[in-house]
C-alpha atoms as a PDB file:
ATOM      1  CA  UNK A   1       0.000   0.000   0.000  1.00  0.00           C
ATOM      2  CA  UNK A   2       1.280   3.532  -0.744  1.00  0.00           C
ATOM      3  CA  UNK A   3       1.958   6.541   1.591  1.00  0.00           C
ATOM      4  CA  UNK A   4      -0.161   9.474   2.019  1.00  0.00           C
ATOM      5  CA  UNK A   5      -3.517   9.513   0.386  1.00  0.00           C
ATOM      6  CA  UNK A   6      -4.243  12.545  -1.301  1.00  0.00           C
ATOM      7  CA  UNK A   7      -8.111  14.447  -1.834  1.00  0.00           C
ATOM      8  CA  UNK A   8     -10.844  13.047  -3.835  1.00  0.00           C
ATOM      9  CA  UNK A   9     -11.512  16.153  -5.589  1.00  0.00           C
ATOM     10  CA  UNK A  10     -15.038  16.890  -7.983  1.00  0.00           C
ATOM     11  CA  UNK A  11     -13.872  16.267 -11.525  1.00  0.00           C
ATOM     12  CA  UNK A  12     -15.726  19.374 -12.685  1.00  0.00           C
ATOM     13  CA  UNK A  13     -14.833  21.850 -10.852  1.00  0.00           C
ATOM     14  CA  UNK A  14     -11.882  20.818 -11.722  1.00  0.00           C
ATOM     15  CA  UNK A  15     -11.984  20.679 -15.035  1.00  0.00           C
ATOM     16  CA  UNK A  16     -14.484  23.786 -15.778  1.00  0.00           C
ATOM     17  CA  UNK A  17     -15.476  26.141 -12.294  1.00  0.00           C
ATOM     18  CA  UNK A  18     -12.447  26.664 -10.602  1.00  0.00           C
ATOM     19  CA  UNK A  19     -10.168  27.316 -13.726  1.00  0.00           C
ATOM     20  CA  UNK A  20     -13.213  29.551 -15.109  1.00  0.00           C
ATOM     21  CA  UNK A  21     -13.824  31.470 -11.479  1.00  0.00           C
ATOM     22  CA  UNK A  22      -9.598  31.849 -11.229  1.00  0.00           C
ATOM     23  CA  UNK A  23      -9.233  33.140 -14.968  1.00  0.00           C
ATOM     24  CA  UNK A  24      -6.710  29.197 -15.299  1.00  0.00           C
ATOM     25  CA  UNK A  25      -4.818  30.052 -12.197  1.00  0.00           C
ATOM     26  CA  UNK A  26      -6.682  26.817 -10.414  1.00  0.00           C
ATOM     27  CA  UNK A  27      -5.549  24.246 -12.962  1.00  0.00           C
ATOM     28  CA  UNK A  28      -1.624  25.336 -12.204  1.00  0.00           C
ATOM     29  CA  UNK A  29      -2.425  24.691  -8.665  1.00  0.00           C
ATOM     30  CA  UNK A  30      -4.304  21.771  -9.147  1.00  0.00           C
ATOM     31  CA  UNK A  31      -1.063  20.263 -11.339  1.00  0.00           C
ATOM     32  CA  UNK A  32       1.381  20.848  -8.704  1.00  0.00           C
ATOM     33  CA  UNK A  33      -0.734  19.335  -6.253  1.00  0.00           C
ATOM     34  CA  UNK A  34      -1.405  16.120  -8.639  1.00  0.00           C
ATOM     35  CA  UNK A  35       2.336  15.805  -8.554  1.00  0.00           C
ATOM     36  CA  UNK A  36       3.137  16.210  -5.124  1.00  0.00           C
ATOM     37  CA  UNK A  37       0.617  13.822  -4.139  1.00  0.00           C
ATOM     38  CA  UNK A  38       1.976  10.781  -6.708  1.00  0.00           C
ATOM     39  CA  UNK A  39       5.423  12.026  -5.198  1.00  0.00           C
ATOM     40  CA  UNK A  40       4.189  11.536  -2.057  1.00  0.00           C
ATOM     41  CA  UNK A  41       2.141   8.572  -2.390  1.00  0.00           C
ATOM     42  CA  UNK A  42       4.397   5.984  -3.450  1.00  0.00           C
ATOM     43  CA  UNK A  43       8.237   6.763  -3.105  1.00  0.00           C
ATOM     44  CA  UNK A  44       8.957   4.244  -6.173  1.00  0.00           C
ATOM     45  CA  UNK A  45       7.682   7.483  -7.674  1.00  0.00           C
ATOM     46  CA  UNK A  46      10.315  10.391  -8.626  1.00  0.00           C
ATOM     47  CA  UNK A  47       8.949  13.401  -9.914  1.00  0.00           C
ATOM     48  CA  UNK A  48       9.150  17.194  -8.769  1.00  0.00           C
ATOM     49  CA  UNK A  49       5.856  18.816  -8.655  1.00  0.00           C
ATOM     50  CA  UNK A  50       7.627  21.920  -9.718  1.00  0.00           C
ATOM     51  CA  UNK A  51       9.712  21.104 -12.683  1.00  0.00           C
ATOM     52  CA  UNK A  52       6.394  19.181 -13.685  1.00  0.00           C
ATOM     53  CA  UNK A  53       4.504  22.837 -13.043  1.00  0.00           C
ATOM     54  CA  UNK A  54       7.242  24.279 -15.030  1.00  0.00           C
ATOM     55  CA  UNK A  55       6.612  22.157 -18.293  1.00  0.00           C
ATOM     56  CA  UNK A  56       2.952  23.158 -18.045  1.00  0.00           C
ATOM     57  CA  UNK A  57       3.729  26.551 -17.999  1.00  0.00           C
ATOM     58  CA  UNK A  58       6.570  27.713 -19.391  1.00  0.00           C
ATOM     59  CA  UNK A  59       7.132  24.782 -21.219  1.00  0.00           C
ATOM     60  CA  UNK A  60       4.930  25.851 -23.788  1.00  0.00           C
ATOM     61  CA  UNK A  61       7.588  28.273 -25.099  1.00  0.00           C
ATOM     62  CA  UNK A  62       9.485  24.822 -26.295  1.00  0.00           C
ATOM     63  CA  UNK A  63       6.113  23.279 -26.929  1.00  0.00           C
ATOM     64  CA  UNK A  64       7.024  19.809 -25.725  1.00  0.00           C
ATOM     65  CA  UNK A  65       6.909  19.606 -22.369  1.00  0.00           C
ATOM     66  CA  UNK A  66       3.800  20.370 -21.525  1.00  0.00           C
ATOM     67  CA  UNK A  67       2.820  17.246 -23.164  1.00  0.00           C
ATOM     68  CA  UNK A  68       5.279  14.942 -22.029  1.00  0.00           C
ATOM     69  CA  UNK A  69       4.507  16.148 -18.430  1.00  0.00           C
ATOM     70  CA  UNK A  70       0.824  15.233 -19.343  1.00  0.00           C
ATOM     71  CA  UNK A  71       1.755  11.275 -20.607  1.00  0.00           C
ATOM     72  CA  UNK A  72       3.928  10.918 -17.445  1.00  0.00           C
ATOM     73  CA  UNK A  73       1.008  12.381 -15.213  1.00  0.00           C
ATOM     74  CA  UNK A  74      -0.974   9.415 -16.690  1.00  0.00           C
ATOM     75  CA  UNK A  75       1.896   7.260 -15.873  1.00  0.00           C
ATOM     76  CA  UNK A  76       1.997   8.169 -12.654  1.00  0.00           C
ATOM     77  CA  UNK A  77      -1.439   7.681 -11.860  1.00  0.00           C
ATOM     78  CA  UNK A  78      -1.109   4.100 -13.486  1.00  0.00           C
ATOM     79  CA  UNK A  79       1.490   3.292 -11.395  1.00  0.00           C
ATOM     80  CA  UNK A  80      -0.348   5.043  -7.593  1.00  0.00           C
ATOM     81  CA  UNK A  81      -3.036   2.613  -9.015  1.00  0.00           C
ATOM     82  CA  UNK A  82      -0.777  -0.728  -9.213  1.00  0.00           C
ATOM     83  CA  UNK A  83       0.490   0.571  -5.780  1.00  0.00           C
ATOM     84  CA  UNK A  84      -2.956   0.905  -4.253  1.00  0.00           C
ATOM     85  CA  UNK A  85      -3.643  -2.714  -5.004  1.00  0.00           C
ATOM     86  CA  UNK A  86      -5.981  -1.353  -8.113  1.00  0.00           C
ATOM     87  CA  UNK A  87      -6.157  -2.493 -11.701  1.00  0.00           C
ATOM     88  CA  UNK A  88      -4.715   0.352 -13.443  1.00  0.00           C
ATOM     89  CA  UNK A  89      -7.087   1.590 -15.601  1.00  0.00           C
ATOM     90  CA  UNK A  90      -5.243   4.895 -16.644  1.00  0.00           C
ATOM     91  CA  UNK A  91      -3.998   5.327 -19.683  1.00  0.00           C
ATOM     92  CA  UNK A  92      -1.035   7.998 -20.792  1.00  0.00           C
ATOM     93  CA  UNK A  93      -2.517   8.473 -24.234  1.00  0.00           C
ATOM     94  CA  UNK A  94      -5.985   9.242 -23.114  1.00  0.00           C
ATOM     95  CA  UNK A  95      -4.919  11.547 -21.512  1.00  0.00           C
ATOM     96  CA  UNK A  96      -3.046  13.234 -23.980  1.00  0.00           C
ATOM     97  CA  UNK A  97      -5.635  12.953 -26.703  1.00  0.00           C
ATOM     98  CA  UNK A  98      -7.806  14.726 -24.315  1.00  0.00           C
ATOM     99  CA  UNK A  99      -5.709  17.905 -23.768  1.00  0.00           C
ATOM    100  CA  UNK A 100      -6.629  18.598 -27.661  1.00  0.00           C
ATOM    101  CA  UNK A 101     -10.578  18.378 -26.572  1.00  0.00           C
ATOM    102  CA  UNK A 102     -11.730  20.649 -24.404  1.00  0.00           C
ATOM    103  CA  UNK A 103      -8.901  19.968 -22.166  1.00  0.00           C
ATOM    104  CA  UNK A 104     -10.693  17.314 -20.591  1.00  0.00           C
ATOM    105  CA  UNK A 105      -7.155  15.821 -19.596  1.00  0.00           C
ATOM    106  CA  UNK A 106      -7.734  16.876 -15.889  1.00  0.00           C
ATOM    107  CA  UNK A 107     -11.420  15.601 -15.640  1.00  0.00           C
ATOM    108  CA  UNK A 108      -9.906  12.639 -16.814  1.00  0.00           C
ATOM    109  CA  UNK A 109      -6.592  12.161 -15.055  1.00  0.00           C
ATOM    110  CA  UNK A 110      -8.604  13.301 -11.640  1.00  0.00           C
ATOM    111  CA  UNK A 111     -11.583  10.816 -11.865  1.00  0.00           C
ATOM    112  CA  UNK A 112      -8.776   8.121 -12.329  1.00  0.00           C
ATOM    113  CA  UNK A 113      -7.280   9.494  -8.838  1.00  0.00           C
ATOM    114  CA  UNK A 114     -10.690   9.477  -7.405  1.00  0.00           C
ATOM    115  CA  UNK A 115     -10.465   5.845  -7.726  1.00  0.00           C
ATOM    116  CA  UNK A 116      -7.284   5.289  -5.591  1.00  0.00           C
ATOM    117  CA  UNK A 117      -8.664   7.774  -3.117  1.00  0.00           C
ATOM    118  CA  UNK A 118     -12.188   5.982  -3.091  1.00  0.00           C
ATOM    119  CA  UNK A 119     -10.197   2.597  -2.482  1.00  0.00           C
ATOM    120  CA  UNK A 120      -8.279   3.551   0.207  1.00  0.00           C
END
């Protein structure tokens, strides 16, 4: 079983209210926080929340980044899943397809950590 659990979070205000109501500051915080959490949650895990907040953000200047630090997000969950004695049922390329709709990558990526944080 992993570490820390993190918090089961509504998948739309995620995705839609809380970016809308903080003009996109809320999905910046909501990425660190993502990141921290897998970091936290299973130390098999090695990622810094804030070179992974970094690649969403100023990462777009390269225009990589921000997509690599959205496959390894989906990774990550995969593998918190695995560690939480779930199925993983994430997928990395789901969620990347999903940044080019709507950017429905975070309603995606947090209803799959819902299910770690509803099994524990």
């Amino acid at each position: 079983m992993g570490g820390t659990a993190g918090k089961t979070r509504n998948i739309f205000l995620v995705w839609l209210v809380w970016p809308l109501i903080t003009l996109g500051i809320y999905y910046y915080v909501w990425w660190y926080k993502i990141n921290r959490e897998a970091r936290d949650f299973d130390p098999e895990i090695k990622v810094e929340p804030v070179l992974s907040l970094l690649a969403v953000t100023l990462g777009w200047f390269i225009i990589v980044p921000p997509f690599v630090s959205t496959w390894r997000a989906g990774e990550r969950i995969a593998q918190m899943q695995r560690t939480a004695g779930l199925e993983p049922t994430c997928q990395p390329w789901i969620g990347f397809v999903l940044m080019f709709v709507f950017s429905l990558q975070s309603l995606y990526l947090q209803s799959e950590l819902n299910k770690i944080w509803a099994h524990l």
